[in-house]
C-alpha atoms as a PDB file:
ATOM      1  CA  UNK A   1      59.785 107.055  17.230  1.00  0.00           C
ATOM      2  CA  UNK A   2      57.039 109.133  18.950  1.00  0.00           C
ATOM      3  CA  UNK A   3      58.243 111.667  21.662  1.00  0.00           C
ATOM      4  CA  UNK A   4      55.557 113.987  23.256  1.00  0.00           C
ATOM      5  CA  UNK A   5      57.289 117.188  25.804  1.00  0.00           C
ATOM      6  CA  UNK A   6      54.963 118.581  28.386  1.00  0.00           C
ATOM      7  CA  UNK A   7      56.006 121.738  30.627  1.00  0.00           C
ATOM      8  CA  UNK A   8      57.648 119.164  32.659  1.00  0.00           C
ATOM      9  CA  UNK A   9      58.089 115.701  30.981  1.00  0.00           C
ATOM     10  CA  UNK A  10      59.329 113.804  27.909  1.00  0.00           C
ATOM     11  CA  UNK A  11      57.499 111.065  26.982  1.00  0.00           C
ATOM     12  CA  UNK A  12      59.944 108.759  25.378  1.00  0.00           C
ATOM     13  CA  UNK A  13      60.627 105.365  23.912  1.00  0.00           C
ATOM     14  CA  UNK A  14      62.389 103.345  26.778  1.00  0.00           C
ATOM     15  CA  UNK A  15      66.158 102.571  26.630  1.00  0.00           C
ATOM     16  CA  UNK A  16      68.462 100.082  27.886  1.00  0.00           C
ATOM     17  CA  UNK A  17      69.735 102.874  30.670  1.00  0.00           C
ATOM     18  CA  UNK A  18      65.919 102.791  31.750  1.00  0.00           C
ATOM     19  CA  UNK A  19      65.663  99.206  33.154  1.00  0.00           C
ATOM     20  CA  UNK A  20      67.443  98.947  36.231  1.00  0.00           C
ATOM     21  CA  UNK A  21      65.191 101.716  37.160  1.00  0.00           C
ATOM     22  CA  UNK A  22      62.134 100.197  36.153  1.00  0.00           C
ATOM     23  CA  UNK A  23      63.018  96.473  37.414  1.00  0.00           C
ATOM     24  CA  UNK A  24      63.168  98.754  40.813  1.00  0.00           C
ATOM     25  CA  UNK A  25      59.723 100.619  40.914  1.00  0.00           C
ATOM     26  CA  UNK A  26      58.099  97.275  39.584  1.00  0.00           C
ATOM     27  CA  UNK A  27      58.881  95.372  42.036  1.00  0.00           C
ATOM     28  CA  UNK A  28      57.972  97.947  45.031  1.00  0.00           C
ATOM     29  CA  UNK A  29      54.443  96.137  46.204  1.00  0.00           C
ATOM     30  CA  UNK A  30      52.602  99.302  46.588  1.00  0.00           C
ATOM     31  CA  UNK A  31      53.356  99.898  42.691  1.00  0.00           C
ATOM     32  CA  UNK A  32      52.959  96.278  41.596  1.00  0.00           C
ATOM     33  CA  UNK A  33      49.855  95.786  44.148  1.00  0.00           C
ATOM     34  CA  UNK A  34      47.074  96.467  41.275  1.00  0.00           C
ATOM     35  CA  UNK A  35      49.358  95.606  38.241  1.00  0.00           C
ATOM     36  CA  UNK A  36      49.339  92.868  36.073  1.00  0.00           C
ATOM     37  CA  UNK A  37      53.173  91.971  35.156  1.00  0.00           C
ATOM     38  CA  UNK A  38      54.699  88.933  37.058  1.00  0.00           C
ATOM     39  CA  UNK A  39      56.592  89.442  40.400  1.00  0.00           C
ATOM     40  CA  UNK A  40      59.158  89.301  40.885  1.00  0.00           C
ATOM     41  CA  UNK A  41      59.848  91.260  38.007  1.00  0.00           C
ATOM     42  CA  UNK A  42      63.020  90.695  36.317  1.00  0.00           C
ATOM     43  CA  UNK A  43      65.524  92.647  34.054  1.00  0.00           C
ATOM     44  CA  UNK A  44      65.255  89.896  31.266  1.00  0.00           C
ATOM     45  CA  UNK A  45      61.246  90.059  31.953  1.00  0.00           C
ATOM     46  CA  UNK A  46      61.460  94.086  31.112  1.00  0.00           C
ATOM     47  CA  UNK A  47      64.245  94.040  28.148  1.00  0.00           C
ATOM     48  CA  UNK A  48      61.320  93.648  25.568  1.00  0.00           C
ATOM     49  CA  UNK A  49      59.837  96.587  26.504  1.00  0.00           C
ATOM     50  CA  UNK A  50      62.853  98.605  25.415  1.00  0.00           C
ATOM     51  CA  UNK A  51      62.473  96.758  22.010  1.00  0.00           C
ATOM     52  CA  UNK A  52      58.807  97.421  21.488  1.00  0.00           C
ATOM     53  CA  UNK A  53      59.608 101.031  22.350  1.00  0.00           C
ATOM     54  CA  UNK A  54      60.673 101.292  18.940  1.00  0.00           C
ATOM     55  CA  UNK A  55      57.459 100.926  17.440  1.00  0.00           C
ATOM     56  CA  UNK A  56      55.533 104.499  17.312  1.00  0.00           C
ATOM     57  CA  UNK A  57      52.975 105.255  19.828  1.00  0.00           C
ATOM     58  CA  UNK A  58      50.232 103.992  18.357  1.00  0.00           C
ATOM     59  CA  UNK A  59      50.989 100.701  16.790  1.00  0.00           C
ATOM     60  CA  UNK A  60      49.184  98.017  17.205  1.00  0.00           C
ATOM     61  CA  UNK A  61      49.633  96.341  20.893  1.00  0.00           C
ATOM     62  CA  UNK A  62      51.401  97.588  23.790  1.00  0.00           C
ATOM     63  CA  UNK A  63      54.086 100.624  23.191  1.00  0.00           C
ATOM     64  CA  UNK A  64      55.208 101.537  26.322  1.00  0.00           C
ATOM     65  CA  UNK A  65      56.953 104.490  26.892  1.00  0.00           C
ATOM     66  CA  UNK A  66      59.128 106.174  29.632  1.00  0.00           C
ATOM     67  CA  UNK A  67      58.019 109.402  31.592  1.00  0.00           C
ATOM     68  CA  UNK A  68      61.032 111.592  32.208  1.00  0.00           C
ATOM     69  CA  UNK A  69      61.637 114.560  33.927  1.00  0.00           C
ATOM     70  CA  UNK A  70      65.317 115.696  33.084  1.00  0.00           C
ATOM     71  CA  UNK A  71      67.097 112.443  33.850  1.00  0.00           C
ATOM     72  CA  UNK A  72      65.284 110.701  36.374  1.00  0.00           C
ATOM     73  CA  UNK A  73      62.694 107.832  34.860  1.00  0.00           C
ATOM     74  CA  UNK A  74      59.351 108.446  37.051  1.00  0.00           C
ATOM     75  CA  UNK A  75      57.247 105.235  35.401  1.00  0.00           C
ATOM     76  CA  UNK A  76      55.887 104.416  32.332  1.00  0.00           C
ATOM     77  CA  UNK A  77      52.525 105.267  30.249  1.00  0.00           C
ATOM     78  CA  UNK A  78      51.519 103.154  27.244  1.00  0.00           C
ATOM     79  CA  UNK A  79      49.067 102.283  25.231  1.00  0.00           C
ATOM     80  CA  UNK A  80      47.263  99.393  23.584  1.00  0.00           C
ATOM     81  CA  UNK A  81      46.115  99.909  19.967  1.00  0.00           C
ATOM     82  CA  UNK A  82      44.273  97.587  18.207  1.00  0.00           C
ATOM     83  CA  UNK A  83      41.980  99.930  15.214  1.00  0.00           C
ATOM     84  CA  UNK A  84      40.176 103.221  15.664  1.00  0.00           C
ATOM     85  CA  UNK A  85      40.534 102.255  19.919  1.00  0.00           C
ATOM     86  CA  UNK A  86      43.078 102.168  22.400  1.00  0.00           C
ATOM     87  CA  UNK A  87      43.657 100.982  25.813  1.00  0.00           C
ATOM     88  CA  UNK A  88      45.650 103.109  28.435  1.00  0.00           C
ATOM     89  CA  UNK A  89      48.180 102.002  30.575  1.00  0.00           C
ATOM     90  CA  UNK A  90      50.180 103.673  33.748  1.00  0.00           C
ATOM     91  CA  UNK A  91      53.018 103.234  35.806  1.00  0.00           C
ATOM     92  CA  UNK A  92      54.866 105.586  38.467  1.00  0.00           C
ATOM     93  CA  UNK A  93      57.575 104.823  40.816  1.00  0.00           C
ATOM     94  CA  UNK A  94      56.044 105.992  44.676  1.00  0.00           C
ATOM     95  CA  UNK A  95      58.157 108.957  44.601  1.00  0.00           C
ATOM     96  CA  UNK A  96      56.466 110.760  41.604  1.00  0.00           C
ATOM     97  CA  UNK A  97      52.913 109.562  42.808  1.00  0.00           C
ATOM     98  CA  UNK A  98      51.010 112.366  43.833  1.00  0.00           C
ATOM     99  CA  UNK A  99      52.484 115.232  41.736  1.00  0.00           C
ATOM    100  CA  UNK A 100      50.633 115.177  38.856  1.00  0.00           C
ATOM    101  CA  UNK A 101      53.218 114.118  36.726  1.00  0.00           C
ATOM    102  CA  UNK A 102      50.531 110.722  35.779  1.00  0.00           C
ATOM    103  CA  UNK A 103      47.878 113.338  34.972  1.00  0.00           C
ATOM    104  CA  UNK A 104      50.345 115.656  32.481  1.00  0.00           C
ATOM    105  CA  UNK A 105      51.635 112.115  31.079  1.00  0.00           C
ATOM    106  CA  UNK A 106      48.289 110.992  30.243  1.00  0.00           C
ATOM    107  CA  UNK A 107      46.919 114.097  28.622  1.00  0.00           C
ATOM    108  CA  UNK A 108      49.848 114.225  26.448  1.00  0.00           C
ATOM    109  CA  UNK A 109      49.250 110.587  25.544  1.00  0.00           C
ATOM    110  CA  UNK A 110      45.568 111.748  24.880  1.00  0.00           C
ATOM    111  CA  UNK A 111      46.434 114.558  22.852  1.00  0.00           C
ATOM    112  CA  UNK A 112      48.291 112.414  20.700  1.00  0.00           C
ATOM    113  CA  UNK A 113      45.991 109.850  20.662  1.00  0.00           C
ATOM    114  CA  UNK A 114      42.881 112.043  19.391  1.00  0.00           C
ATOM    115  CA  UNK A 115      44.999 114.457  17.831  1.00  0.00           C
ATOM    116  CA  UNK A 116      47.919 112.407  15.248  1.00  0.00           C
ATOM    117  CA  UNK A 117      46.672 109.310  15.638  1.00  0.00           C
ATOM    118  CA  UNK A 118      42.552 110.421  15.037  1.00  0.00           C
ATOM    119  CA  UNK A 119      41.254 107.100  17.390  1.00  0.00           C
ATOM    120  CA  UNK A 120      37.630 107.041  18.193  1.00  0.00           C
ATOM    121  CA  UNK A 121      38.063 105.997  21.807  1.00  0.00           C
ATOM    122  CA  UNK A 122      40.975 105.252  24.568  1.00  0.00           C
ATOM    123  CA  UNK A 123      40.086 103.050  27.513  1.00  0.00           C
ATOM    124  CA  UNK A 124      41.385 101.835  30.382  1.00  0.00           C
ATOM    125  CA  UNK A 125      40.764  98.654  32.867  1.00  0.00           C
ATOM    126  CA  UNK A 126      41.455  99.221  36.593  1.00  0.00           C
ATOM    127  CA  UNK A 127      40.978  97.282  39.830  1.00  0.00           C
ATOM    128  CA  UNK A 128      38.307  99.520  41.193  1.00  0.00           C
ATOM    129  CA  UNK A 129      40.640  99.416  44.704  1.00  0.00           C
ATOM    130  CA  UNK A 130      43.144 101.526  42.948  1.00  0.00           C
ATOM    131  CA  UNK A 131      41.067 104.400  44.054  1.00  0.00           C
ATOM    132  CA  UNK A 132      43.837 107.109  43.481  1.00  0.00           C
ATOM    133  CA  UNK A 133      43.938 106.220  39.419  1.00  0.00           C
ATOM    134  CA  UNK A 134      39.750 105.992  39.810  1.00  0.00           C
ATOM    135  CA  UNK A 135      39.545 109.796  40.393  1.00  0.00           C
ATOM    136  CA  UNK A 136      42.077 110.607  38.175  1.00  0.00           C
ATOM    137  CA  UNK A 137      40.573 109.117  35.397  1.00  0.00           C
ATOM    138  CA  UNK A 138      37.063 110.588  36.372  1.00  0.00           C
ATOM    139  CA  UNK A 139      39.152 114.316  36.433  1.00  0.00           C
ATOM    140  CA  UNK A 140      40.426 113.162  33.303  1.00  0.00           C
ATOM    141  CA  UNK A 141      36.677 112.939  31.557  1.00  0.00           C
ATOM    142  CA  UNK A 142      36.713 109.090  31.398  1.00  0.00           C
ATOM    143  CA  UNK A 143      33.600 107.788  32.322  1.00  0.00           C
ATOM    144  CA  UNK A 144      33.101 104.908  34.862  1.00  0.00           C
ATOM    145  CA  UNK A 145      31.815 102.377  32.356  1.00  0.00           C
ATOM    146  CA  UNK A 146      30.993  99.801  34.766  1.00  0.00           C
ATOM    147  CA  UNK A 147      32.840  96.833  36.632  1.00  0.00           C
ATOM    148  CA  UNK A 148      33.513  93.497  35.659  1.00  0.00           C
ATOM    149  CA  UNK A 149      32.380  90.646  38.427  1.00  0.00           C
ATOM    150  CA  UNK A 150      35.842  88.815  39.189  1.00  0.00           C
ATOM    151  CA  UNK A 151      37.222  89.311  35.928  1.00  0.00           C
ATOM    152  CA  UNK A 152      40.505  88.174  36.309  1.00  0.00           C
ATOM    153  CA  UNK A 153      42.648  85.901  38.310  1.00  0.00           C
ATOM    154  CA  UNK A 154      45.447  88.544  39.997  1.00  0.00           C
ATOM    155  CA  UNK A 155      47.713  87.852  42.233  1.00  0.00           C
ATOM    156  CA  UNK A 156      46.020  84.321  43.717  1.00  0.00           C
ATOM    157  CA  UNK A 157      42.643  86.100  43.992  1.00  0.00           C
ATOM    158  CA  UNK A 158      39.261  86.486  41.265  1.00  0.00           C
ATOM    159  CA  UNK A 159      39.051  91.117  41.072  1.00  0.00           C
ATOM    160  CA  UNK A 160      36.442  93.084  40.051  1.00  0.00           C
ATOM    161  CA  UNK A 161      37.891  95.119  37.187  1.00  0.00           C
ATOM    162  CA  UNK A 162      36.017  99.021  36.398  1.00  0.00           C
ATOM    163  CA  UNK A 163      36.216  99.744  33.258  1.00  0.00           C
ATOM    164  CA  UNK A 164      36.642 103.920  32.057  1.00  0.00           C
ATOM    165  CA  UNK A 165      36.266 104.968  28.685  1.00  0.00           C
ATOM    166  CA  UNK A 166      36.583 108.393  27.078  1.00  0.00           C
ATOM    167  CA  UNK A 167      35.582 109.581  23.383  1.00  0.00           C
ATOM    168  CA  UNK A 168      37.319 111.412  21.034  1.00  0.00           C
ATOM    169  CA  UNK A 169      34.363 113.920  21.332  1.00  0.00           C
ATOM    170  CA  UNK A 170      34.352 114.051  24.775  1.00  0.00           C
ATOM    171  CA  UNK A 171      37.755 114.994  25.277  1.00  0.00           C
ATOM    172  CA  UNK A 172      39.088 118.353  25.751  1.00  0.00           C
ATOM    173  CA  UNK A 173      42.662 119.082  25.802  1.00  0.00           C
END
């Protein structure tokens, strides 16, 4: 099982202690608003992410995993491997938004993912209204690859989706 420490964080696989506190900050509307998981979402809809947890980061498909600081679960980074390429994924209750802990999460996920694991290139697939995760991608070095034209049916609405994408060689720790 993969575990990455930052000054602050552990980046862990999630645990069966973790879901009542995820089952919380995914259903809060300003978190869910520009996510894709069912609402309302459930504690038997979350339980498989606590089994797929077990997988190292870096298997094939989603491997979530929980961010930590001490005790308290903030969200959730994971990502979305399928070869030598790897989709990004983020999640933080409204509490820890807006104190960097998504930005130290995601560079350790990086680091991993271009250091251990040796993938080519980790992207990610926004709704380009989710302007706060925009700029932190772009501080990030992702580059704005373009936007999909209603790309997907969210929510009871057709959204644009931007697409970011950042190269091993482009990335610097």
């Amino acid at each position: 099982m993969t575990t990455l420490y930052t000054p602050r964080l552990t980046i862990r696989p999630l645990t069966p202690a973790d879901l009542p506190a995820l089952v919380v900050y995914r259903n809060d509307p300003e978190v869910a608003r520009f996510q894709g998981w069912p609402l309302p979402s459930t504690l038997e809809q979350v339980q498989g992410l606590v089994s797929a947890a077990a997988a190292p980061l870096g298997a094939p498909g989603w491997v979530q995993r929980a961010v930590v600081d001490g005790d308290v679960l903030l969200g959730d980074v994971a990502l979305n491997t399928q070869g030598q390429q790897a989709e990004l994924g983020v999640t933080l209750a409204r509490a820890a938004q807006g104190q960097g802990y998504a930005r130290e999460a995601i560079q350790a996920v990086l680091g991993h993912a271009f250091g251990a694991l040796q993938l080519h290139r980790v992207h990610a697939a926004i709704d380009p209204r989710n302007e706060a995760v925009a700029r932190l991608l772009t501080r990030l070095g992702f580059r704005h690859e373009g936007i999909a034209r209603l790309a997907y049916f969210h929510r009871g609405e057709w959204t644009d989706e931007a697409r970011y994408g950042l190269l091993a060689s482009e990335w610097t720790p």
